[in-house]
Protein backbone atom coordinates (compact mmCIF):
# COMPACT_ATOMS: atom_id res chain seq x y z
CA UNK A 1 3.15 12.65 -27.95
CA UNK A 2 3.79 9.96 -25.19
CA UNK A 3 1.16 7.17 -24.66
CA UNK A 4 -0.83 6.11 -22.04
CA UNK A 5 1.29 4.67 -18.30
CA UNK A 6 1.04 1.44 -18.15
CA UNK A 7 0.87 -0.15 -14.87
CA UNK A 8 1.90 -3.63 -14.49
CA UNK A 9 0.91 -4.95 -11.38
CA UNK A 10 -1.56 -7.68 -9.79
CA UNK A 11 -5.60 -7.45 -10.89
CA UNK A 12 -5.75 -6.48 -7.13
CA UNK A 13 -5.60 -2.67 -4.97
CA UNK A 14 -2.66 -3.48 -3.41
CA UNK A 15 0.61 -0.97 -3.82
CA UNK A 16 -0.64 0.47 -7.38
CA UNK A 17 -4.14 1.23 -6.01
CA UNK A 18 -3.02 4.56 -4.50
CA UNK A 19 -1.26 5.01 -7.75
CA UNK A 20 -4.23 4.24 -9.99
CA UNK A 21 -6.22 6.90 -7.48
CA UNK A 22 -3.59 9.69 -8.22
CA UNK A 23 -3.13 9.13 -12.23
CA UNK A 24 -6.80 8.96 -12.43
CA UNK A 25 -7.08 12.23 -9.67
CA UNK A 26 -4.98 13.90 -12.09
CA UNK A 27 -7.35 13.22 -15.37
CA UNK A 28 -4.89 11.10 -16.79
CA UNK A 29 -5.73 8.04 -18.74
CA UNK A 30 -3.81 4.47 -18.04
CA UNK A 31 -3.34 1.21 -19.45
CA UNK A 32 -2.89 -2.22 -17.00
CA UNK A 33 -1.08 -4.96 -17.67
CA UNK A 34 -2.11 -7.08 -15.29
CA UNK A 35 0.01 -10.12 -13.85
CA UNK A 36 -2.15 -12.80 -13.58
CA UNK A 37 0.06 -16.18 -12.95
CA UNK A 38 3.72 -16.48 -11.78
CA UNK A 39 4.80 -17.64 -15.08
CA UNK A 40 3.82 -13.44 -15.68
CA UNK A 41 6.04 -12.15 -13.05
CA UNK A 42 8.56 -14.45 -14.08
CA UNK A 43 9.14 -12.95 -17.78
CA UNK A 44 9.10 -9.33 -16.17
CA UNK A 45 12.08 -10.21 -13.99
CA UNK A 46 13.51 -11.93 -16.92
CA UNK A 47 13.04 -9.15 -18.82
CA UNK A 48 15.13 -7.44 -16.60
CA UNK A 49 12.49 -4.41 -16.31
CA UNK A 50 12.08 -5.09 -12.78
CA UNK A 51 15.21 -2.89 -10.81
CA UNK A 52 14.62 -4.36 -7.29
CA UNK A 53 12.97 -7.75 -8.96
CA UNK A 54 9.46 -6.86 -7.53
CA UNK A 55 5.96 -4.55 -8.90
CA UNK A 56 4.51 -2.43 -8.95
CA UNK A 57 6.01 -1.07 -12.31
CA UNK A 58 4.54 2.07 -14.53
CA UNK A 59 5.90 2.29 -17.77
CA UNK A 60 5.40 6.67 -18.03
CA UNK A 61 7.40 9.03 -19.94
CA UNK A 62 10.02 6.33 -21.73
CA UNK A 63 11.20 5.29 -17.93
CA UNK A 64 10.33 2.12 -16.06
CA UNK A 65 9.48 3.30 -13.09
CA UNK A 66 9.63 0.98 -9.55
CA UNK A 67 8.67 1.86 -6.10
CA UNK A 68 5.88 3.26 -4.72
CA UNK A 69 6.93 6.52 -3.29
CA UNK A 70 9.20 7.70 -6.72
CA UNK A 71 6.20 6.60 -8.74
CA UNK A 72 3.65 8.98 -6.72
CA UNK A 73 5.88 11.36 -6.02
CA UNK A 74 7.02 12.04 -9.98
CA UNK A 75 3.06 11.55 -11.00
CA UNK A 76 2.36 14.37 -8.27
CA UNK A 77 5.02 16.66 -9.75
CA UNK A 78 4.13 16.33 -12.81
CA UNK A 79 0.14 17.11 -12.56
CA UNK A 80 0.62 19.76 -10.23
CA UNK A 81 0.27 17.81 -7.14
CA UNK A 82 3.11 18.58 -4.99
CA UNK A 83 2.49 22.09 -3.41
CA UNK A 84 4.18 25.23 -4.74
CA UNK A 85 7.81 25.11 -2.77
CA UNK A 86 9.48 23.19 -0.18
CA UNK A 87 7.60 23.75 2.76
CA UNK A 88 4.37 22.84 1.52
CA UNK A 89 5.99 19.38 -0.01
CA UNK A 90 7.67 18.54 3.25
CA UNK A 91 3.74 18.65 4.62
CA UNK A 92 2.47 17.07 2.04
CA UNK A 93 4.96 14.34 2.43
CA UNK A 94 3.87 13.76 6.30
CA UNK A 95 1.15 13.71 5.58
CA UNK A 96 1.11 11.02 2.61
CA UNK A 97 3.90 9.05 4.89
CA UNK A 98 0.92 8.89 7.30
CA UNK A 99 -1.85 7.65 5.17
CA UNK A 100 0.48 4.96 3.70
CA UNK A 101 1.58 3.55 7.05
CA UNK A 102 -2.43 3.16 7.73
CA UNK A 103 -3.17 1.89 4.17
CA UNK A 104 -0.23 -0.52 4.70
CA UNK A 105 -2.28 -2.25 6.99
CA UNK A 106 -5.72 -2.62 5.13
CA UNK A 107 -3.34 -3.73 1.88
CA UNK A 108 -2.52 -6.57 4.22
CA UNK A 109 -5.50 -7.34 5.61
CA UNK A 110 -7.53 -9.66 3.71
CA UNK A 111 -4.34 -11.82 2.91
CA UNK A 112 -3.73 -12.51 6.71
CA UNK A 113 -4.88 -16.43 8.23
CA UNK A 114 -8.56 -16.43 9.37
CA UNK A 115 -7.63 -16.53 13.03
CA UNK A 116 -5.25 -13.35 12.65
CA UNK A 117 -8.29 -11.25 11.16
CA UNK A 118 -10.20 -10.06 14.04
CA UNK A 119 -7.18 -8.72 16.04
CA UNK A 120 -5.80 -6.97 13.06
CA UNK A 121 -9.46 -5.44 12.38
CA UNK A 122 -9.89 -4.19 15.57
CA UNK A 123 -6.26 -2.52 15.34
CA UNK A 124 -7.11 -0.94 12.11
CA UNK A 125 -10.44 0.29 13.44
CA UNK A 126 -8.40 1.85 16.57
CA UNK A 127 -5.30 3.73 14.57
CA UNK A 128 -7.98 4.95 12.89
CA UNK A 129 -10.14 6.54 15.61
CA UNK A 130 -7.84 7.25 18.06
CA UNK A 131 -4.85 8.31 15.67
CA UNK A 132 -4.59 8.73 11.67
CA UNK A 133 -8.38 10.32 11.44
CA UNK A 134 -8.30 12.68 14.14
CA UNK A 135 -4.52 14.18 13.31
CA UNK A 136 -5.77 14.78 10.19
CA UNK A 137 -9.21 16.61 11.41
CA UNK A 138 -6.99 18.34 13.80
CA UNK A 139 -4.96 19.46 10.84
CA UNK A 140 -8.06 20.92 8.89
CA UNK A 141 -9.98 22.22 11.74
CA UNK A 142 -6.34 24.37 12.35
CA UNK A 143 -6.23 25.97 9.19
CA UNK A 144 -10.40 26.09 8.13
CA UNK A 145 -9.37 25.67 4.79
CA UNK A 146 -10.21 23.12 2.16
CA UNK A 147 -7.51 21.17 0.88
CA UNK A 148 -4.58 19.81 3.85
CA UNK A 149 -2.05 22.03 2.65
CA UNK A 150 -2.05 25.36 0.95
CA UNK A 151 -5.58 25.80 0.52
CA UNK A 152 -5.07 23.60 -3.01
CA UNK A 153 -5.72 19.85 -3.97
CA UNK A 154 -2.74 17.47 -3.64
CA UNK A 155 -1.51 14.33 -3.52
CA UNK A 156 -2.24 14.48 0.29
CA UNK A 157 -5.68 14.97 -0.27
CA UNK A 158 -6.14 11.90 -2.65
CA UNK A 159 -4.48 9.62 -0.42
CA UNK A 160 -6.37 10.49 2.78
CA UNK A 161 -9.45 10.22 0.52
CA UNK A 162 -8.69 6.99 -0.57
CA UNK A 163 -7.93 6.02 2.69
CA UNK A 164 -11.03 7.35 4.01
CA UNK A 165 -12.80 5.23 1.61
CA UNK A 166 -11.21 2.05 2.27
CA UNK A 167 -11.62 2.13 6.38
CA UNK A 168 -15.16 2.64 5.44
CA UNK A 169 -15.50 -0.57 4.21
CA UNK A 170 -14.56 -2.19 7.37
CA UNK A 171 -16.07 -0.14 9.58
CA UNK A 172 -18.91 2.07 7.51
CA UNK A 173 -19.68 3.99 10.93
CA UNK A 174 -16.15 4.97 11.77
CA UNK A 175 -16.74 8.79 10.18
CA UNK A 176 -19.46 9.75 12.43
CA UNK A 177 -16.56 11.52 14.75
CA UNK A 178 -14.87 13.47 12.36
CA UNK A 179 -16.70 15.91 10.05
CA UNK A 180 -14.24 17.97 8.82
CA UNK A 181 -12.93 14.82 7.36
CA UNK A 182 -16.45 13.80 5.86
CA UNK A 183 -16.54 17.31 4.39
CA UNK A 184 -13.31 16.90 2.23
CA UNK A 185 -14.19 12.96 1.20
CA UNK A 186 -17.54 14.61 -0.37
CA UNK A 187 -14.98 17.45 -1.52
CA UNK A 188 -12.35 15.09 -3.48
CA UNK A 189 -15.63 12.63 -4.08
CA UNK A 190 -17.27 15.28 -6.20
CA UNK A 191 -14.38 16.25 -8.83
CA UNK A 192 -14.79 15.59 -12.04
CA UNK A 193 -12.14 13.02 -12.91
CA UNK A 194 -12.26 11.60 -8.65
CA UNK A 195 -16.09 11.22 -8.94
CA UNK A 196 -15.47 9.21 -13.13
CA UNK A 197 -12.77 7.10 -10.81
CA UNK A 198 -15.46 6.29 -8.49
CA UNK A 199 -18.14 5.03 -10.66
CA UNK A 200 -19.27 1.15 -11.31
CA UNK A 201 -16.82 -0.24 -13.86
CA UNK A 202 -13.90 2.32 -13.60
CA UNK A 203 -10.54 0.95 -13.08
CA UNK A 204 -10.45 1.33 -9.55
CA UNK A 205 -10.29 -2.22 -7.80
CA UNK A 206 -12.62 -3.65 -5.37
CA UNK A 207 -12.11 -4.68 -2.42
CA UNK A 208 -10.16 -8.34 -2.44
CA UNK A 209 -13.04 -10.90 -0.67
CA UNK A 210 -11.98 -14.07 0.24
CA UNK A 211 -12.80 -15.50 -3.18
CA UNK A 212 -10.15 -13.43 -4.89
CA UNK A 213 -7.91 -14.36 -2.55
CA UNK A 214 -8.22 -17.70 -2.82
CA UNK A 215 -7.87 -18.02 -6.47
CA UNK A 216 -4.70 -15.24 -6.37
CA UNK A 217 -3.07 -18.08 -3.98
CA UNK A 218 -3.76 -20.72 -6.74
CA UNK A 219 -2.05 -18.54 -9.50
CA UNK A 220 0.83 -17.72 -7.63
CA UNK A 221 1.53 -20.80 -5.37
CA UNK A 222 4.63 -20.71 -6.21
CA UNK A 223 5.80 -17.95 -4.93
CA UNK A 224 3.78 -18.11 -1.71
CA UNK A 225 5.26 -21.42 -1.22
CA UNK A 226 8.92 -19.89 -1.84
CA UNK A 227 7.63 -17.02 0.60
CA UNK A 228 6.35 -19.85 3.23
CA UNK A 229 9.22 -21.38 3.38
CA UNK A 230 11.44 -18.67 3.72
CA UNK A 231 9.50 -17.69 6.77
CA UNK A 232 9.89 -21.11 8.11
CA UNK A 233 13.71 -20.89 7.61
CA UNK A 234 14.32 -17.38 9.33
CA UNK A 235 11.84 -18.77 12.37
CA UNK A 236 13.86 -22.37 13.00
CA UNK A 237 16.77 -19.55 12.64
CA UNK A 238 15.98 -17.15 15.15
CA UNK A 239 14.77 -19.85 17.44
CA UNK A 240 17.93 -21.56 16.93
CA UNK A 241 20.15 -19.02 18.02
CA UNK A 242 18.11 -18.18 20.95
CA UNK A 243 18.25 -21.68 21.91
CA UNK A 244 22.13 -21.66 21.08
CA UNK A 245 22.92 -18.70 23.05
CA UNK A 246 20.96 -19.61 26.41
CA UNK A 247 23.10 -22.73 26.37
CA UNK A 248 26.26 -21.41 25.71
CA UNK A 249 26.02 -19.19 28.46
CA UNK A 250 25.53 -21.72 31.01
CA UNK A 251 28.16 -24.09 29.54
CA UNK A 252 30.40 -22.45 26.68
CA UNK A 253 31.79 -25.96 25.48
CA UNK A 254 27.89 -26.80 24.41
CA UNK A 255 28.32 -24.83 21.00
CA UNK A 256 29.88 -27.35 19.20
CA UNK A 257 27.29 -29.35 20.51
CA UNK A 258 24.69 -27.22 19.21
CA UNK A 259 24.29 -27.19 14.98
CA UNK A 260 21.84 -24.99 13.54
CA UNK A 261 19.69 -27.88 11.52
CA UNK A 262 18.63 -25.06 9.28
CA UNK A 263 22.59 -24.26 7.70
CA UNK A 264 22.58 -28.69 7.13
CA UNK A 265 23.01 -29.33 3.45
């Protein structure tokens, strides 16, 4: 009998924390390995267990498996999750492409510069109104069923859930507008193995205050560093050629002229 997935990943939400929402959706048990300093990450990669050299990583089924997508979309096939033919996947894939594309942004969120914060709040708080929320009440309201797609819990369900859950933590009036949508978030809430998920000392992850993040910065500076300075490089880049290419069209000769400082060794 196979063991438990393992998930090896950050002690944060992050990419795994829809995938910790699905295996656990899905009454499956799960192990974490969590990656708690850079030295960590470091041993995975030299382990060579890492395909594309990044997590997260679930260790399911003898296969190491990367990327977010094949990782939910093999745990929803396997527990049933996926609709019952190709037309109801293709849905349920819209629909999950849409939560994740809103998620993406909250996943970001409390990592961003102080001064960044408010403008990115206020655009999560308007996709959600005026966009991701009411296409998917539209959605329900069309059909008058209870699940998204073919009247049956799925993967789409457990995203938009989770989703649901984690705008309301930023905004814990937001749902007021959309009651079809509050009707299947007390739906999903109330399953057995969703409402175990949801209780005080599960393995779902709280939301990352500025605490965590501070201390996840210290663990992994690093890498941030490595990541910071990369940015700095592709911005003196891009600001080089700009500056290259308005110059060269007024006087061609000035390229020689003109050295990117960033290619110097």
């Amino acid at each position: 009998m196979a063991g438990k997935p393992i998930l090896h990943y950050f002690n944060s939400r992050g990419r795994m924390e829809s995938i910790r929402w699905l295996l656990a959706a899905a009454g499956v048990e799960f192990e974490e390995k969590c990656i708690k300093t850079q030295k960590d990450l470091e041993k995975l990669k030299n382990d060579g267990v890492l395909m594309f050299q990044q997590v997260p990583m679930v260790e399911m089924d003898g296969m190491k498996l990367v990327q977010t997508r094949a990782i939910l979309n093999y745990i929803a096939s396997k527990y049933d999750l996926y609709g019952k033919d190709m037309k109801e996947r293709v849905l349920i894939d819209m629909y999950a492409e849409g939560t994740a594309d809103m998620n993406e942004m909250i996943v970001r969120y409390p990592f961003l510069p102080s001064g960044e914060k408010e403008t990115s709040l206020a655009q999560i708080k308007e996709k959600a109104r005026n966009c991701y929320f009411p296409a998917f009440e539209k959605v329900l309201k069309s059909h008058g069923q209870d699940y998204l797609v073919g009247n049956r819990l799925s993967r789409a369900d457990i995203h938009l859930v989770e989703l649901v859950y984690h705008v309301e933590e930023l905004d814990s009036c937001i749902m007021i507008s959309f009651p079809l949508l509050q009707a299947l978030r007390t739906r999903i809430s109330n399953l057995p193995t969703v409402k175990k998920f949801l209780q005080p000392g599960s393995q779902r992850k709280p939301f990352e205050d500025e605490k965590y993040v501070e201390e996840l910065k210290k663990s992994f500076c690093t890498a941030a560093q490595k990541l910071y300075c990369r940015e700095l490089t592709m911005r003196s880049l891009r600001e080089w050629t700009q500056a290259r290419d308005k110059l060269v069209s007024a006087d061609p000769p000035s390229r020689n002229r003109y050295r990117c400082p960033v290619l110097i060794r």
